[in-house]
Protein backbone atom coordinates (compact mmCIF):
# COMPACT_ATOMS: atom_id res chain seq x y z
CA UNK A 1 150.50 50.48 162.57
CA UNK A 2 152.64 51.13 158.98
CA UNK A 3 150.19 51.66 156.14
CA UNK A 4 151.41 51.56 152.13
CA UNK A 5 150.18 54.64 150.26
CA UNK A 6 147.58 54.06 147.84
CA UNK A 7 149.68 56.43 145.59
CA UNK A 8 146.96 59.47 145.48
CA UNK A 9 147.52 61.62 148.09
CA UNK A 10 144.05 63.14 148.97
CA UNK A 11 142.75 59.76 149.58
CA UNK A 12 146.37 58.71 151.45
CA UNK A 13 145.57 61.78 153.78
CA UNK A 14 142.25 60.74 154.60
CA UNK A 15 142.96 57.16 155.20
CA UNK A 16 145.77 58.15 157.47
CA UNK A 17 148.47 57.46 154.70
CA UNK A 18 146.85 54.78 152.84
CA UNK A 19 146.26 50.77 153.77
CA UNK A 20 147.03 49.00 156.58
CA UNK A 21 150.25 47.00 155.68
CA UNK A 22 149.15 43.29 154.96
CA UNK A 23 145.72 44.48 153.37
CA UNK A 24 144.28 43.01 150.20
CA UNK A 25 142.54 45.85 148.86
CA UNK A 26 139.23 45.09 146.61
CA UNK A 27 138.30 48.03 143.74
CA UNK A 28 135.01 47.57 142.45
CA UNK A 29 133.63 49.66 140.05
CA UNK A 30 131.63 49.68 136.57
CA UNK A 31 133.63 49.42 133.19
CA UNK A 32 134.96 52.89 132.74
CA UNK A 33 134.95 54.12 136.21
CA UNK A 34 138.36 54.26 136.96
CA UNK A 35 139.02 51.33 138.78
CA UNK A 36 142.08 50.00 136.62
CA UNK A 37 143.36 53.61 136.59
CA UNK A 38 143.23 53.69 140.09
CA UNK A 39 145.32 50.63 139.86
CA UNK A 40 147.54 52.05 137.45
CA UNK A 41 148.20 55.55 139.48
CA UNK A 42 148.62 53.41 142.77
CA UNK A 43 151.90 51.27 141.30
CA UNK A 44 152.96 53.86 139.26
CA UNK A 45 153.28 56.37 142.00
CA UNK A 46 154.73 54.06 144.74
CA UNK A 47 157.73 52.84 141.75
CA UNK A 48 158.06 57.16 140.84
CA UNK A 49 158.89 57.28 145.01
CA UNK A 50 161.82 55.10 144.32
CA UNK A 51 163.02 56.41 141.61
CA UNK A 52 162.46 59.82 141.29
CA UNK A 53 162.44 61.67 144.77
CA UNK A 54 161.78 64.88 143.34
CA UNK A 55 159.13 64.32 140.77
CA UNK A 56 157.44 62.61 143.01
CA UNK A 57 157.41 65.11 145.58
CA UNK A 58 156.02 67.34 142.52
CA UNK A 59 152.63 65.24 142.23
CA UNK A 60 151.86 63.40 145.28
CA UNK A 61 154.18 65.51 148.30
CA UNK A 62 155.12 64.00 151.49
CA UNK A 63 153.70 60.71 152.66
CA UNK A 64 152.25 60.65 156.18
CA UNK A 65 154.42 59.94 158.97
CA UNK A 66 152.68 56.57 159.84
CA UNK A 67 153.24 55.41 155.87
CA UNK A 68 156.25 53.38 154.69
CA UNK A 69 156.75 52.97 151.06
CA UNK A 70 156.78 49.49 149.55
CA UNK A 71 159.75 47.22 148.91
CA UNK A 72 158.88 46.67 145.82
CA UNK A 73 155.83 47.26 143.24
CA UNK A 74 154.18 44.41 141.01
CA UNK A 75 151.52 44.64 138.86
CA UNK A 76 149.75 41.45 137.41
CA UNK A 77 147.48 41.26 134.70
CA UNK A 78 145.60 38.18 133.45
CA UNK A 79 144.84 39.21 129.56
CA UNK A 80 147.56 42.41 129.13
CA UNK A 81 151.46 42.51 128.56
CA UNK A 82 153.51 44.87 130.00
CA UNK A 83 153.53 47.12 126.64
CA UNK A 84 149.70 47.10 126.57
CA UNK A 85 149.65 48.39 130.65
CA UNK A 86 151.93 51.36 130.01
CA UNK A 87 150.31 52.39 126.87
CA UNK A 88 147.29 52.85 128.93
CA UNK A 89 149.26 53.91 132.36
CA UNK A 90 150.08 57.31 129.89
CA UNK A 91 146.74 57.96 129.07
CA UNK A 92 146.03 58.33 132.72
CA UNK A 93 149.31 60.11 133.82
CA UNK A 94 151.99 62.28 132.55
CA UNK A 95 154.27 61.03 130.30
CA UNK A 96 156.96 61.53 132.85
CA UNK A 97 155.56 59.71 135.27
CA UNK A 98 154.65 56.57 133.48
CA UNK A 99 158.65 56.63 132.02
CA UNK A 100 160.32 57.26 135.45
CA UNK A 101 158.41 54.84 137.16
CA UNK A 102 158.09 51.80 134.44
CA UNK A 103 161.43 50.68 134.88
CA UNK A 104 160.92 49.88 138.99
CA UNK A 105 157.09 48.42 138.50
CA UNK A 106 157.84 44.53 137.79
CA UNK A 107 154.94 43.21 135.74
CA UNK A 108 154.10 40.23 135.23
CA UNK A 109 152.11 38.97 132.15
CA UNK A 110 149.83 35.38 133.46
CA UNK A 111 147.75 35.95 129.57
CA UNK A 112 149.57 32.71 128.65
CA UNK A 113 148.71 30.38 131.81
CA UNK A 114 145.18 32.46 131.16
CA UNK A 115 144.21 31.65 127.43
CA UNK A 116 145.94 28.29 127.03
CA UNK A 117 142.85 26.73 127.22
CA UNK A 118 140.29 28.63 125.41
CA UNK A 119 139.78 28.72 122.48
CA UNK A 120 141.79 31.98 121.76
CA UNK A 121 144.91 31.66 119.05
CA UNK A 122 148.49 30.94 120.75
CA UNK A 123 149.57 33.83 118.58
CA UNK A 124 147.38 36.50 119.96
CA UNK A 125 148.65 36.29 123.50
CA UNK A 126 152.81 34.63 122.75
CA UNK A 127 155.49 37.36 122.17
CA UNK A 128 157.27 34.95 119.46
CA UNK A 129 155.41 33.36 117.28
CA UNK A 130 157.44 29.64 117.25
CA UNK A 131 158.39 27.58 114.64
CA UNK A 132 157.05 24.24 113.94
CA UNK A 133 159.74 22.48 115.39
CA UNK A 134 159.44 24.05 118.35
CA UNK A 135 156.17 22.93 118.82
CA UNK A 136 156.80 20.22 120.25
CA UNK A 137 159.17 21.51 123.17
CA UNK A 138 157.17 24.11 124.20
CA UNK A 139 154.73 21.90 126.56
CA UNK A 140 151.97 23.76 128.58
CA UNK A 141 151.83 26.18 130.64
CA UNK A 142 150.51 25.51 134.47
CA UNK A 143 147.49 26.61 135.46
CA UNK A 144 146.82 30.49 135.57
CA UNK A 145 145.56 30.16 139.71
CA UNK A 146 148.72 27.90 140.37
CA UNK A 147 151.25 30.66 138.44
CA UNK A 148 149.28 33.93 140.27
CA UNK A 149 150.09 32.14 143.52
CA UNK A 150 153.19 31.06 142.66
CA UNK A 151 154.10 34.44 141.58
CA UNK A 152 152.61 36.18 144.84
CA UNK A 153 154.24 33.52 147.29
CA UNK A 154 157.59 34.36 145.35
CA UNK A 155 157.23 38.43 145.41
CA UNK A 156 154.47 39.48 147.99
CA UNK A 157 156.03 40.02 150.85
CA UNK A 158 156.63 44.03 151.93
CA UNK A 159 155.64 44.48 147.79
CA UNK A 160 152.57 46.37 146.51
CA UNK A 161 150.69 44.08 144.60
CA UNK A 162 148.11 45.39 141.89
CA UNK A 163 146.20 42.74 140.36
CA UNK A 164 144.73 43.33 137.20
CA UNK A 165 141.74 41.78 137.39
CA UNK A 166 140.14 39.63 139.35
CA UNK A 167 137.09 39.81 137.02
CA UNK A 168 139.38 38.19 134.59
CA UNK A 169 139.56 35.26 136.69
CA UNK A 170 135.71 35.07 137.47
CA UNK A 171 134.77 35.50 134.14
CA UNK A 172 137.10 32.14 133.73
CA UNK A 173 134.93 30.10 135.47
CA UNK A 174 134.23 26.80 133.19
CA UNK A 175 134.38 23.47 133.84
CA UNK A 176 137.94 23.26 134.31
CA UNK A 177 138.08 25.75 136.89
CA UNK A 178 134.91 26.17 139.52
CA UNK A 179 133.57 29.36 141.12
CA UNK A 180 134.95 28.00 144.76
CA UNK A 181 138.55 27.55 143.50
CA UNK A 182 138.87 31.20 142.42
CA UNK A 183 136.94 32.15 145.69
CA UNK A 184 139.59 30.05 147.76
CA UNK A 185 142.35 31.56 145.91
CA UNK A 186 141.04 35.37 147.24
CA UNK A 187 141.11 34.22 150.68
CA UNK A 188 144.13 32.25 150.89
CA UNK A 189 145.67 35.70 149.31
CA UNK A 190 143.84 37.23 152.39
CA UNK A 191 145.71 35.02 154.84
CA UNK A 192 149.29 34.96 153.00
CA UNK A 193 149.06 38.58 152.92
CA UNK A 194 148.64 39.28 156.27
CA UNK A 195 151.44 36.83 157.31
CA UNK A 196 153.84 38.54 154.79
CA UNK A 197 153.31 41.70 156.97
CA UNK A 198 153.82 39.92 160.09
């Protein structure tokens, strides 16, 4: 069976070169733990294998025999744009690891489909701040558990996936969005990501 390195070799070698292909992977820890950095390192180092043989063979090595790299490497993030994740991606790596491997991470930034309905200012989470005639065009966004799945049925298959958080999308619980719909969306994810391996 292929696995996907985790991107941190020690724990690649002791898991037989990381994850079972078709896994969805759940990090738990306590704020400050690690746990995003862990997520950070893991997408980070599986892009730096695409693009730069030879620094990555300088901090990770060889991956194990029974390891394929992924097709591609995505990282989502509920509250964060992409300039936000690799400002903190270099405090956990070298600098020339975060700017080899930026380029081939695709990220994708769901903070608009994720505050359009709190209370939270447009212009705290929109790139352009728009003017008032383009108010009106703009319309709303869809709903943050229809665009992550959207987004995963469009890019999961043979792709590392890091998903930045899912206690973003508990802590969204409300009355628009229940406790079983973000539970259903984990195990559909389950299920689609096992048939994207098949």
């Amino acid at each position: 069976m292929s696995s996907v390195p985790f991107g941190i070799a020690r724990l690649d070698s002791i898991f037989g070169g990381g994850a079972p292909a078709g896994s969805v992977v759940l990090l738990a820890g306590e704020a400050g733990a690690g746990a995003r950095e862990f997520a950070y390192t893991s997408a980070a180092m599986n892009a730096l294998a695409r693009t730069d043989e030879e620094l990555f063979d300088l901090y990770y090595g060889d991956i194990d025999a029974d390891a394929a790299l992924p097709d591609s490497v995505h990282y989502i993030s509920f509250t964060a744009d992409t300039d936000a994740i690799t400002r903190e991606m270099a405090y956990t790596m070298a600098d020339e690891i975060v700017d080899t491997a930026v380029d081939e991470i695709a990220f994708r930034d769901l903070s608009p489909e994720y505050f359009q309905l709190s209370p939270v200012p447009r212009d705290w989470y929109e790139t352009e701040t728009a003017s008032i005639t383009e108010l009106g065009d703009r319309g709303e966004y869809e709903d943050v558990l229809t665009a992550f799945g959207d987004y995963l049925s469009e890019h999961g298959r043979g792709s590392l996936v890091c998903i930045d958080s899912v206690t973003d999308l508990v802590s969204m619980v409300s009355d628009d969005t229940d406790w079983s719909d973000v539970a259903m969306v984990m195990k559909g994810l389950k299920k689609a990501a096992y048939e994207w391996d098949a």
